[in-house]
Every structure is written in structure tokens, then in C-alpha cells.
PDB file of N, CA and C in Angstrom:
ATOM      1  N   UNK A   1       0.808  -1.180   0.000  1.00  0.00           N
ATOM      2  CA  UNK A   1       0.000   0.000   0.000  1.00  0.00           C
ATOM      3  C   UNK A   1       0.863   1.260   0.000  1.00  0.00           C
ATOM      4  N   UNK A   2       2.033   1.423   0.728  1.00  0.00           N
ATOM      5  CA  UNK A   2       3.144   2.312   0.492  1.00  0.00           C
ATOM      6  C   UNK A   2       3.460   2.624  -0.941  1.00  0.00           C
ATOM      7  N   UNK A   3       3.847   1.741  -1.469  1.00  0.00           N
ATOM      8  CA  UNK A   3       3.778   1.746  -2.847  1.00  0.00           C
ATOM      9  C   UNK A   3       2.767   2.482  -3.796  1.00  0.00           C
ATOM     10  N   UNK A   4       1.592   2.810  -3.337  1.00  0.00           N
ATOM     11  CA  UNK A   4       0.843   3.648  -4.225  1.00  0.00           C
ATOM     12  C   UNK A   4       0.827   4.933  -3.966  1.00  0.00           C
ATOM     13  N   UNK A   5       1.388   5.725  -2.839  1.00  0.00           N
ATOM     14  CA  UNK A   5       1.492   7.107  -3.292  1.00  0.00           C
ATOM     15  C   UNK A   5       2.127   6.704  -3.845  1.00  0.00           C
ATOM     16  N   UNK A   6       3.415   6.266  -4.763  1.00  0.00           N
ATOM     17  CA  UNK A   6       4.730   7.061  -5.508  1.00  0.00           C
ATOM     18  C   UNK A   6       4.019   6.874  -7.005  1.00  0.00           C
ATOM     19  N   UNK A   7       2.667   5.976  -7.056  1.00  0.00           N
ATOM     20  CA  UNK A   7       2.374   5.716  -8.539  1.00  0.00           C
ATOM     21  C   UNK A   7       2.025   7.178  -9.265  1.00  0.00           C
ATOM     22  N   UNK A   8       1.781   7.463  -9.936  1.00  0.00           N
ATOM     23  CA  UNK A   8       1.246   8.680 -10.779  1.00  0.00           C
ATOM     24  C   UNK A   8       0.063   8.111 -11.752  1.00  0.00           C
ATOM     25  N   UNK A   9      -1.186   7.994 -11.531  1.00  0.00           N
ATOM     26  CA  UNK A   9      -2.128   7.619 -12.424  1.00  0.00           C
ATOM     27  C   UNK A   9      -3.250   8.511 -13.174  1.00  0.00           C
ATOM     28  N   UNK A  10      -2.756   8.029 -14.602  1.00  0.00           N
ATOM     29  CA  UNK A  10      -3.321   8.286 -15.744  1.00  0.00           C
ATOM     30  C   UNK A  10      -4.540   8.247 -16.168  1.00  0.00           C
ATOM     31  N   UNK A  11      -5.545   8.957 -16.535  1.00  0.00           N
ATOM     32  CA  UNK A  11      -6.671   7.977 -17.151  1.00  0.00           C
ATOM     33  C   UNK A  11      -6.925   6.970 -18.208  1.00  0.00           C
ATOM     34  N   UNK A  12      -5.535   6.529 -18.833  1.00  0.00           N
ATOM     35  CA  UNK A  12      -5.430   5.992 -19.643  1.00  0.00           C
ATOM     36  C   UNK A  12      -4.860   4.519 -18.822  1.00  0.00           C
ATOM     37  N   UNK A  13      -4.126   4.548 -17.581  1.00  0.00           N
ATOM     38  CA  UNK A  13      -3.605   3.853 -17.159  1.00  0.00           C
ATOM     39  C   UNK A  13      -4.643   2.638 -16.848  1.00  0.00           C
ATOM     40  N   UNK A  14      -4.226   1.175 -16.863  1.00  0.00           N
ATOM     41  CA  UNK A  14      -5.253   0.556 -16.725  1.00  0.00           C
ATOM     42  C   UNK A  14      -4.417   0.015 -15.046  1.00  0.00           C
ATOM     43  N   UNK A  15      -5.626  -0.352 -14.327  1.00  0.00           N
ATOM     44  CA  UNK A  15      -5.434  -0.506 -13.117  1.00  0.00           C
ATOM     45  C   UNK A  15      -6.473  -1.522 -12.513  1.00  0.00           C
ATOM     46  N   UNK A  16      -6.682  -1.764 -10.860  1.00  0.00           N
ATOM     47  CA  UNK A  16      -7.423  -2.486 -10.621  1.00  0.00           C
ATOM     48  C   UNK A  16      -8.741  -1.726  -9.921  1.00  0.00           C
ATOM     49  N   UNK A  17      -9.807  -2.596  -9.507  1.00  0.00           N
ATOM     50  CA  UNK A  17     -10.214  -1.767  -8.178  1.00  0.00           C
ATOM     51  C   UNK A  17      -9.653  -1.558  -7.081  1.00  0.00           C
ATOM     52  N   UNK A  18      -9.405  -2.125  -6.390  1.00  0.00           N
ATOM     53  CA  UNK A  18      -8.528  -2.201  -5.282  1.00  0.00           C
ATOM     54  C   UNK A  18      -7.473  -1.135  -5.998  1.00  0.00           C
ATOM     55  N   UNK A  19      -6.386  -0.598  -6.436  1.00  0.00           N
ATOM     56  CA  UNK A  19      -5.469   0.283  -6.728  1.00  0.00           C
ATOM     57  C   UNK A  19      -6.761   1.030  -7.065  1.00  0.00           C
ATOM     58  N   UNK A  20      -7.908   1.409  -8.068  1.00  0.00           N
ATOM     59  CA  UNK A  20      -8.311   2.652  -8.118  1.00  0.00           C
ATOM     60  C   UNK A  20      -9.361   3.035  -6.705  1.00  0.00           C
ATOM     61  N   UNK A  21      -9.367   2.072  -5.618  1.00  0.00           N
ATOM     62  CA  UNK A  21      -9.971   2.583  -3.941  1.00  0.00           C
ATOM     63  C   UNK A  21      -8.739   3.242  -3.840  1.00  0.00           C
ATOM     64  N   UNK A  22      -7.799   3.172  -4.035  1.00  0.00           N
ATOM     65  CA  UNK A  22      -6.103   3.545  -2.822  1.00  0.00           C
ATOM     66  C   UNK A  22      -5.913   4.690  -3.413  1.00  0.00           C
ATOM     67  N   UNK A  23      -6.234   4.920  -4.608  1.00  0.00           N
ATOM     68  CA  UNK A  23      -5.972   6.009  -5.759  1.00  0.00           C
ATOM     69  C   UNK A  23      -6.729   7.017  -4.821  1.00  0.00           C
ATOM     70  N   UNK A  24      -7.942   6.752  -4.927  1.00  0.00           N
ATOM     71  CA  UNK A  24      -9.147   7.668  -3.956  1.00  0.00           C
ATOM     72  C   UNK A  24      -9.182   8.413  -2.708  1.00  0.00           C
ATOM     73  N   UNK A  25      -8.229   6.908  -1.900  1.00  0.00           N
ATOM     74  CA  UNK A  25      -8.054   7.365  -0.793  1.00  0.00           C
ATOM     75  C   UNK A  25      -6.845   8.478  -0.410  1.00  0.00           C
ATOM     76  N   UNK A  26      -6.409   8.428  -1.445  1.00  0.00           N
ATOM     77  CA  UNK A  26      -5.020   9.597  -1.173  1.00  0.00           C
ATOM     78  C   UNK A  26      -5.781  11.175  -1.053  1.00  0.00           C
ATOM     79  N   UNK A  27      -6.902  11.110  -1.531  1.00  0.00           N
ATOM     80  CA  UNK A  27      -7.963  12.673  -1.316  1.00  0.00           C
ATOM     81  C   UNK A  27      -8.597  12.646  -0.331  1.00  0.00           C
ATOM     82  N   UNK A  28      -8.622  11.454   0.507  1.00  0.00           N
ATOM     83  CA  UNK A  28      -9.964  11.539   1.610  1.00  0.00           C
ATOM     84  C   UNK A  28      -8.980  12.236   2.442  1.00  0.00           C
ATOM     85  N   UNK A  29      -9.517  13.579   2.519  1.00  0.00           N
ATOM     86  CA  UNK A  29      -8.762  14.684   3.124  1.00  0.00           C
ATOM     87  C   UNK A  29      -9.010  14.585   4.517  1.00  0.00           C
ATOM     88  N   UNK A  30     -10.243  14.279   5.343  1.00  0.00           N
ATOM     89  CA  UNK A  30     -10.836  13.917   6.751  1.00  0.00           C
ATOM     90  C   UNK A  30     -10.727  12.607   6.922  1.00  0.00           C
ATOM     91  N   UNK A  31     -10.078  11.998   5.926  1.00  0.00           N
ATOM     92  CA  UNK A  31     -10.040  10.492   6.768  1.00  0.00           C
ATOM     93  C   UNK A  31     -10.887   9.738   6.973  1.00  0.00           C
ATOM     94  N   UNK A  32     -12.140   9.927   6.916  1.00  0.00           N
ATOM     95  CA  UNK A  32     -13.508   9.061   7.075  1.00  0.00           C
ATOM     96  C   UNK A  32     -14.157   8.135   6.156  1.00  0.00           C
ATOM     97  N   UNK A  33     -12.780   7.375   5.373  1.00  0.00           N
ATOM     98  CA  UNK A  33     -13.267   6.343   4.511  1.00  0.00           C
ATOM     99  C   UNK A  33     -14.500   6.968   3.475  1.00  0.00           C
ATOM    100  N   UNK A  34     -14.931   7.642   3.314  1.00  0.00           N
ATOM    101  CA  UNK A  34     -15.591   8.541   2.254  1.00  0.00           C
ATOM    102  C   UNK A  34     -15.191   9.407   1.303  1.00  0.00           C
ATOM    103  N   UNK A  35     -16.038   9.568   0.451  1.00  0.00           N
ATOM    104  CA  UNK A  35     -15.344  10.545  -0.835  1.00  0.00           C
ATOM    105  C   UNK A  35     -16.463  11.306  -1.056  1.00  0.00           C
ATOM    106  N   UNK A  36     -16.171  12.173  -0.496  1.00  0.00           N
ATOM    107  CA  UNK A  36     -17.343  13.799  -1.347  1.00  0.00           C
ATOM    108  C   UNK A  36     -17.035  14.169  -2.347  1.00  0.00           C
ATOM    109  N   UNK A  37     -17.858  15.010  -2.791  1.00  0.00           N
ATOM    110  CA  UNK A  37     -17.505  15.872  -4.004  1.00  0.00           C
ATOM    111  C   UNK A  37     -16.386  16.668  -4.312  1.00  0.00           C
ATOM    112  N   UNK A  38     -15.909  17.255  -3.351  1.00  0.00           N
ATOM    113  CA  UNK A  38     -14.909  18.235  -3.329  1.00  0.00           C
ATOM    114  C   UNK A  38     -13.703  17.404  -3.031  1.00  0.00           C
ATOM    115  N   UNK A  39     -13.506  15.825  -2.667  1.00  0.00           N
ATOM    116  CA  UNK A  39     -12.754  15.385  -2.700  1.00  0.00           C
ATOM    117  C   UNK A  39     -12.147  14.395  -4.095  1.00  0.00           C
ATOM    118  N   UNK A  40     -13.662  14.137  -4.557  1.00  0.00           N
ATOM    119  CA  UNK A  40     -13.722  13.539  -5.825  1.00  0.00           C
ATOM    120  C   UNK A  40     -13.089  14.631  -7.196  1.00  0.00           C
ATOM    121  N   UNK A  41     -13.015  15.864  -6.884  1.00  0.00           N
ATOM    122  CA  UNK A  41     -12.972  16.965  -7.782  1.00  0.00           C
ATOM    123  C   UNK A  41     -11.306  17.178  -7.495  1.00  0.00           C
ATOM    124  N   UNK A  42     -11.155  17.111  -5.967  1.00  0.00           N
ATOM    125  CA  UNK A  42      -9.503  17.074  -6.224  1.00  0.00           C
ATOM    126  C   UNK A  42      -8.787  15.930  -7.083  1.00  0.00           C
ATOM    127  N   UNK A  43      -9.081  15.119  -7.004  1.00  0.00           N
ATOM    128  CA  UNK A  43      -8.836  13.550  -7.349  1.00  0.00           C
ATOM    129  C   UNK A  43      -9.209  13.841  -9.354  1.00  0.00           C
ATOM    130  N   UNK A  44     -10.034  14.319  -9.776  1.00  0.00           N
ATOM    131  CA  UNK A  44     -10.217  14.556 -11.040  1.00  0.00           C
ATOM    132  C   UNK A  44      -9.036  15.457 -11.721  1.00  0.00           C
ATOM    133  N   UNK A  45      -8.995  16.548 -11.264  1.00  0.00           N
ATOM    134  CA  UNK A  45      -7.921  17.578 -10.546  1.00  0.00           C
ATOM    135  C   UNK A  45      -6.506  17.360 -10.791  1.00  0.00           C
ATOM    136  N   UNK A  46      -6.134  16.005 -10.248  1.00  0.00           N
ATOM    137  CA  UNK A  46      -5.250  15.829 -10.211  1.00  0.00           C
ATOM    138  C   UNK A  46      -4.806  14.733 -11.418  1.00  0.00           C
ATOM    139  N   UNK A  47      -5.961  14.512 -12.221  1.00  0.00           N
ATOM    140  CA  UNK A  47      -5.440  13.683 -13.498  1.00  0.00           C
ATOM    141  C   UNK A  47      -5.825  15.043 -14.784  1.00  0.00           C
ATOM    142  N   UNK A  48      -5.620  16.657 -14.300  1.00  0.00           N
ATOM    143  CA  UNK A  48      -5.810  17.084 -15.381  1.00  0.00           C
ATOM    144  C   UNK A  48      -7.011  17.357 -15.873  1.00  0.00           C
ATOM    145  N   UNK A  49      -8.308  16.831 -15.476  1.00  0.00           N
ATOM    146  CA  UNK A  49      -9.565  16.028 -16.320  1.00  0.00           C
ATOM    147  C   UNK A  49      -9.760  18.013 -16.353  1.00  0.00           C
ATOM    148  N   UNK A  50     -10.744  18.155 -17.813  1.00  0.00           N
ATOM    149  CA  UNK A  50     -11.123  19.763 -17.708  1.00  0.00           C
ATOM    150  C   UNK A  50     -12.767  19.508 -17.044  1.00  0.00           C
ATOM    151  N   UNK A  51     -12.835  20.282 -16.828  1.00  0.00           N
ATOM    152  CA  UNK A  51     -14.473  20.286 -15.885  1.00  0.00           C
ATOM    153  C   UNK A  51     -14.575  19.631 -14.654  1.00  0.00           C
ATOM    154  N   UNK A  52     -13.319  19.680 -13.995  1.00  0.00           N
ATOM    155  CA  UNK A  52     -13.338  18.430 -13.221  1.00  0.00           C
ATOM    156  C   UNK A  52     -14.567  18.835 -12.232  1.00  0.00           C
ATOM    157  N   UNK A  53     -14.928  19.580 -11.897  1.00  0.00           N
ATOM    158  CA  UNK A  53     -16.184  20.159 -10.884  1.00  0.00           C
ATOM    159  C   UNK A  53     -17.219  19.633 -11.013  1.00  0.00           C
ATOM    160  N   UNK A  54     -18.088  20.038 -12.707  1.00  0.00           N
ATOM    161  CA  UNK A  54     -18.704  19.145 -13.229  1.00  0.00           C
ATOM    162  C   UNK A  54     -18.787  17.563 -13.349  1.00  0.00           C
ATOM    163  N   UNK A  55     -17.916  16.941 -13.450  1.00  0.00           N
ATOM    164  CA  UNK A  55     -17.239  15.552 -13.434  1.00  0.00           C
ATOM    165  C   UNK A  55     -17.951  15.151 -12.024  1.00  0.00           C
ATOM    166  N   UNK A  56     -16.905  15.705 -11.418  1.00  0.00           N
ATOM    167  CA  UNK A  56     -17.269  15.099 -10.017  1.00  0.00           C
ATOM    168  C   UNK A  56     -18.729  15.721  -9.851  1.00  0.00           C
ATOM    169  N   UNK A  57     -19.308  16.464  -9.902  1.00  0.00           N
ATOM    170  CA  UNK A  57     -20.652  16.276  -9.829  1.00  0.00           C
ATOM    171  C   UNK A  57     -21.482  15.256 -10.237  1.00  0.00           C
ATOM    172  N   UNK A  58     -21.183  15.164 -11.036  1.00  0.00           N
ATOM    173  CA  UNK A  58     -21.735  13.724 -11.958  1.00  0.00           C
ATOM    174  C   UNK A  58     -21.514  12.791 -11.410  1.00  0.00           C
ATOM    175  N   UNK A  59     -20.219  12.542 -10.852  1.00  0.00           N
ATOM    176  CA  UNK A  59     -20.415  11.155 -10.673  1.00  0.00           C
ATOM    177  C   UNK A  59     -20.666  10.650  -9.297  1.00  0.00           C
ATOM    178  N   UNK A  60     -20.982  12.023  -8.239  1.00  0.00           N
ATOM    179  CA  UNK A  60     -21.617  11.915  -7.166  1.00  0.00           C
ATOM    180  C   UNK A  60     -23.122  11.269  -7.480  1.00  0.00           C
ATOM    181  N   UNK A  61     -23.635  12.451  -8.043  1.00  0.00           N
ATOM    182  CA  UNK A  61     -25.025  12.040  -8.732  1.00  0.00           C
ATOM    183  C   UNK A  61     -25.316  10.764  -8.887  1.00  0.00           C
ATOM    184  N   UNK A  62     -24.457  10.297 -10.024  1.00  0.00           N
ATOM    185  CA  UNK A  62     -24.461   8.754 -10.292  1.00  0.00           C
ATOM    186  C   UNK A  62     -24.302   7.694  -9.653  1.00  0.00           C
ATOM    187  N   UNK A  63     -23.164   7.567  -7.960  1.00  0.00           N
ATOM    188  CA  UNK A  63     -22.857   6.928  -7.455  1.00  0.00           C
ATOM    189  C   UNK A  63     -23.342   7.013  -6.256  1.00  0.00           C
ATOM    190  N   UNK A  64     -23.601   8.211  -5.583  1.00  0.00           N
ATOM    191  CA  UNK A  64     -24.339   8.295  -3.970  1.00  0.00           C
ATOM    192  C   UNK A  64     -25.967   7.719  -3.992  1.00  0.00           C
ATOM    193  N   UNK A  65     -26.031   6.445  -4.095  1.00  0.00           N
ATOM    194  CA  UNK A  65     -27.501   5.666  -4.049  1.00  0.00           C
ATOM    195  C   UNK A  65     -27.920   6.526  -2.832  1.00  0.00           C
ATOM    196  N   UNK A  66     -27.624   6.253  -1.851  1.00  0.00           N
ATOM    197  CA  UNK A  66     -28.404   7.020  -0.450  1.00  0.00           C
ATOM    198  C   UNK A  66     -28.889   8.466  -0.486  1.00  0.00           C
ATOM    199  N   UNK A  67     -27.933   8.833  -1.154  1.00  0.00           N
ATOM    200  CA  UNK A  67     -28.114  10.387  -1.004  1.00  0.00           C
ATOM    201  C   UNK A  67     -27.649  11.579   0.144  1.00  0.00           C
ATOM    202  N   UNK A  68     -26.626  10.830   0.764  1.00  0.00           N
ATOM    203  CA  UNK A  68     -25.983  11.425   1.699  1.00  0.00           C
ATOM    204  C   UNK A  68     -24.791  12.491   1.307  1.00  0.00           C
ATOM    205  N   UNK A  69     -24.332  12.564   0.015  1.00  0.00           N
ATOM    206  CA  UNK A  69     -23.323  13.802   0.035  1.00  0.00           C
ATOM    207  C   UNK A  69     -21.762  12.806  -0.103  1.00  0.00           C
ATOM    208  N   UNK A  70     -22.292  11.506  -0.046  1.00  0.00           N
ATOM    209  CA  UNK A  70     -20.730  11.299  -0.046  1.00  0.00           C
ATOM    210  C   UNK A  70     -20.980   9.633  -0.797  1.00  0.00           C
ATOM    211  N   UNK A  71     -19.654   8.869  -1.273  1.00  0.00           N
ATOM    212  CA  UNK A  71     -19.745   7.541  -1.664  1.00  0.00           C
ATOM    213  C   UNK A  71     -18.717   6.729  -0.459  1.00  0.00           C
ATOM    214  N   UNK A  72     -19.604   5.797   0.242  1.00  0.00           N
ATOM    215  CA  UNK A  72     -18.519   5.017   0.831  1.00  0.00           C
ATOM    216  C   UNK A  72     -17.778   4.325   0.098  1.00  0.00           C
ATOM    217  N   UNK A  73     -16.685   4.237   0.561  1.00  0.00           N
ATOM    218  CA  UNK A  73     -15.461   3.541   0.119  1.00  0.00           C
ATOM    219  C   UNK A  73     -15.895   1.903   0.585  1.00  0.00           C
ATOM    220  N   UNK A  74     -16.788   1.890   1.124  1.00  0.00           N
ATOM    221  CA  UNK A  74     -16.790   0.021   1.830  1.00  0.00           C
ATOM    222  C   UNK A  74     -18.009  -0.128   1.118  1.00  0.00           C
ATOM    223  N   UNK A  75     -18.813   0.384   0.910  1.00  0.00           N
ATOM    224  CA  UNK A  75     -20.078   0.440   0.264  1.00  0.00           C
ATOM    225  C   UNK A  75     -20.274  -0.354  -1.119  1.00  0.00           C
ATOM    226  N   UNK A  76     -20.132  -1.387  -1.565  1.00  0.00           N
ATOM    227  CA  UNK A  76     -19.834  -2.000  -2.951  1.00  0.00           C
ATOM    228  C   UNK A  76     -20.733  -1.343  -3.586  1.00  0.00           C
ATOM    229  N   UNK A  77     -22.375  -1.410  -3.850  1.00  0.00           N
ATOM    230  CA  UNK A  77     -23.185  -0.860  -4.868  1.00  0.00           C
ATOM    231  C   UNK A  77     -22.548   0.786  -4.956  1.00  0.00           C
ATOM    232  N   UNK A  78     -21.579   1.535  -4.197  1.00  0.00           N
ATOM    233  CA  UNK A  78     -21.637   3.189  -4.255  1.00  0.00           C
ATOM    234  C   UNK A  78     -20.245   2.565  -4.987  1.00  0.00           C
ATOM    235  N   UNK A  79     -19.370   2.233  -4.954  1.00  0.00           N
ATOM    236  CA  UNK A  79     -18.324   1.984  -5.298  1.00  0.00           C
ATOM    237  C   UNK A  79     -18.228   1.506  -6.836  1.00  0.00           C
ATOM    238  N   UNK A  80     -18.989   0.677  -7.021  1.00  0.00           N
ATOM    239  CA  UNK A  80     -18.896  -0.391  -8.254  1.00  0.00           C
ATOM    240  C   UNK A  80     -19.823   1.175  -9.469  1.00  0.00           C
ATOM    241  N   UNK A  81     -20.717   1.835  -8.573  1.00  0.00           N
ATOM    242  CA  UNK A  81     -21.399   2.460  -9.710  1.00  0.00           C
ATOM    243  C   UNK A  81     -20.060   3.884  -9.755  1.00  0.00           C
ATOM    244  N   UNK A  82     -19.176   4.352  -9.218  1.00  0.00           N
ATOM    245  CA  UNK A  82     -18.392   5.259  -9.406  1.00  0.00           C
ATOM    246  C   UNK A  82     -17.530   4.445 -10.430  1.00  0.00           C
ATOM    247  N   UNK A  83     -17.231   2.760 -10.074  1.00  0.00           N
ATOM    248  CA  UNK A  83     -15.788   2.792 -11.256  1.00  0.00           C
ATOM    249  C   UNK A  83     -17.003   2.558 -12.390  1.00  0.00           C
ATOM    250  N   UNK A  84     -17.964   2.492 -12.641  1.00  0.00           N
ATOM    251  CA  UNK A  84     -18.716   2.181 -13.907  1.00  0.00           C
ATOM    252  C   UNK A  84     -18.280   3.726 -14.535  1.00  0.00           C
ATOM    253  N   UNK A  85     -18.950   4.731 -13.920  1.00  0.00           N
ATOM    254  CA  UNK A  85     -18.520   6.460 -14.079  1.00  0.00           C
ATOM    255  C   UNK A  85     -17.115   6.268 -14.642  1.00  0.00           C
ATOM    256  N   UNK A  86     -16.198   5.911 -14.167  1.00  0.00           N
ATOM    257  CA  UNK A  86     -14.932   6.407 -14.441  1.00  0.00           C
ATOM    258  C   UNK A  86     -14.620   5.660 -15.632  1.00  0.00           C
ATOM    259  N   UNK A  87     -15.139   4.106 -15.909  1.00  0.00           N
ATOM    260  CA  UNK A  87     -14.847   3.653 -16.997  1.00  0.00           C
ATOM    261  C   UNK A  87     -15.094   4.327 -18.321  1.00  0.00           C
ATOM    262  N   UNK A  88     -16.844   4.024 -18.118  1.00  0.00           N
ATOM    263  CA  UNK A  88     -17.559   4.925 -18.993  1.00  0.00           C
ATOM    264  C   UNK A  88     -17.124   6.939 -19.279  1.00  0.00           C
ATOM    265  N   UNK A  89     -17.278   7.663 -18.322  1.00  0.00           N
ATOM    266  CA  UNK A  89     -16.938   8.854 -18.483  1.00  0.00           C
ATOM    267  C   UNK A  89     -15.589   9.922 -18.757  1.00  0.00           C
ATOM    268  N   UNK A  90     -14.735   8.549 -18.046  1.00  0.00           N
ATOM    269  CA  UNK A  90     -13.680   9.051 -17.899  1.00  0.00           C
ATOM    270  C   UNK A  90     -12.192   8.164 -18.263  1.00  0.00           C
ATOM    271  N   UNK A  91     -12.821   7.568 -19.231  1.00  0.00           N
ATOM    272  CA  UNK A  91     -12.087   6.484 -19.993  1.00  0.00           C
ATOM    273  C   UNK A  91     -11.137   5.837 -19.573  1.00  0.00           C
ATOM    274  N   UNK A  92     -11.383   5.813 -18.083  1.00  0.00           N
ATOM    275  CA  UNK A  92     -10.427   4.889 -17.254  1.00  0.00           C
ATOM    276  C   UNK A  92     -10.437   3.706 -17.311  1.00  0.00           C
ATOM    277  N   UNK A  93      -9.464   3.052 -17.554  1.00  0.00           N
ATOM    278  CA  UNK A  93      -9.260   1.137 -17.895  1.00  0.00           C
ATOM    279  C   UNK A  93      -8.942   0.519 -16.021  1.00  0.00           C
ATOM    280  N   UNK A  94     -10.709   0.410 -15.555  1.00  0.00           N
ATOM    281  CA  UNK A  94     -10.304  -0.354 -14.224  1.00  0.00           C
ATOM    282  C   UNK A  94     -11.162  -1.753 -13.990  1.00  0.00           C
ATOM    283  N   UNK A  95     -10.091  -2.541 -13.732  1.00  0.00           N
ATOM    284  CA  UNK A  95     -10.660  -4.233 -14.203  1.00  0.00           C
ATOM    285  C   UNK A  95     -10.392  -4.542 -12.538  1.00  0.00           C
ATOM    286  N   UNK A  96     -11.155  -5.872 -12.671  1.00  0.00           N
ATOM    287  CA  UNK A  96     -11.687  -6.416 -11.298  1.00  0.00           C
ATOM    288  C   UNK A  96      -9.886  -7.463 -10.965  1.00  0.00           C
ATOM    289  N   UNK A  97      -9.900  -7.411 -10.059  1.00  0.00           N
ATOM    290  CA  UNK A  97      -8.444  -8.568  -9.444  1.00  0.00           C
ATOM    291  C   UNK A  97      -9.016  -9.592  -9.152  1.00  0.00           C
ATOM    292  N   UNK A  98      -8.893 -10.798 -10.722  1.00  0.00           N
ATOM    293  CA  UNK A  98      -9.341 -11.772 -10.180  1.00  0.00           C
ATOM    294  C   UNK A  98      -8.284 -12.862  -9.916  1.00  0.00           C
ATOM    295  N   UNK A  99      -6.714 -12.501  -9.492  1.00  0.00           N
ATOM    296  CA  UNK A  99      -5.860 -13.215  -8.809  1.00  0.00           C
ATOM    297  C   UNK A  99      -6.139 -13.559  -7.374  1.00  0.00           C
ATOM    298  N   UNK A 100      -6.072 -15.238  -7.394  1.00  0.00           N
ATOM    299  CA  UNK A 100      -6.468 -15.903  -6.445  1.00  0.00           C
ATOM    300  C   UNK A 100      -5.342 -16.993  -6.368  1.00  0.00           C
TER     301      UNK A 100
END
């Protein structure tokens, strides 16, 4: 897990889930295993993306089933519908780890 700050990721980069949660978590600025908007927007932010505000609006929209303002990180249905977002929207290549 040390190992993933030093990565630098791309949206082109293809990755896993698990590496694109750790990716995430480098923004959870409060620490509370959650991702808001304004944390999701740094995280956009930081791959460059233009609109990233917009973006991350969207894909709050798309991914906060509850409607609380934020996507848990442990939450699979909030999770699985953000990497759908990122696949789809944001042409990120993130595949499931099915090493066993």
C-alpha cells in the first residue's frame, strides 16, 4: 500500500479496483473512509480532467444511491457504480483482481 502514493495515475492507465480505492483514498482529506464531491474533484484535478467540478458532480449524482453527500469507500453498490462512471466517463481502464 506504500507503494501507491509514488504511482502517478493516468486515465489511460489501466489498473485495478482495489489500486483505483487507494488512488481515492489519497484525497480523503478527513479520513472518514468517504469521498465527497470536493474530494472527488480534487482527485479529477489531479489527473488534469477539464471540468473536473462538473465531473465530479456527476459522478456523485451517479454513485451516492443514499443520497448522503458522499460515496462510501466500503459500500460495494456506491463503489462499483463510481468505477462504472470512471470507466464509462472518464475512460479509465479499471478491471476487477481476479488473482487468487
Amino acid at each position: 500500500m506504500a507503494i501507491m502514493c509514488c504511482i502517478q495515475t493516468l486515465p489511460n492507465r489501466e489498473m485495478s479496483v482495489e489500486e483505483f480505492k487507494a488512488w481515492l483514498r489519497r484525497f480523503d482529506r478527513d479520513h472518514d473512509g468517504r469521498t465527497s464531491r470536493e474530494e472527488l474533484k480534487a482527485a479529477l484535478q489531479s489527473l488534469h480532467a477539464w471540468n473536473a467540478w462538473w465531473k465530479a458532480r456527476k459522478g456523485m449524482k451517479e454513485a451516492d444511491t443514499n443520497g448522503n453527500g458522499h460515496i462510501d469507500n466500503k459500500a460495494k453498490d456506491e463503489m462499483d457504480k463510481l468505477v462504472k462512471y470512471a470507466q464509462q466517463h472518464l475512460h479509465m481502464k479499471i478491471y476487477e483482481d481476479y488473482s487468487w
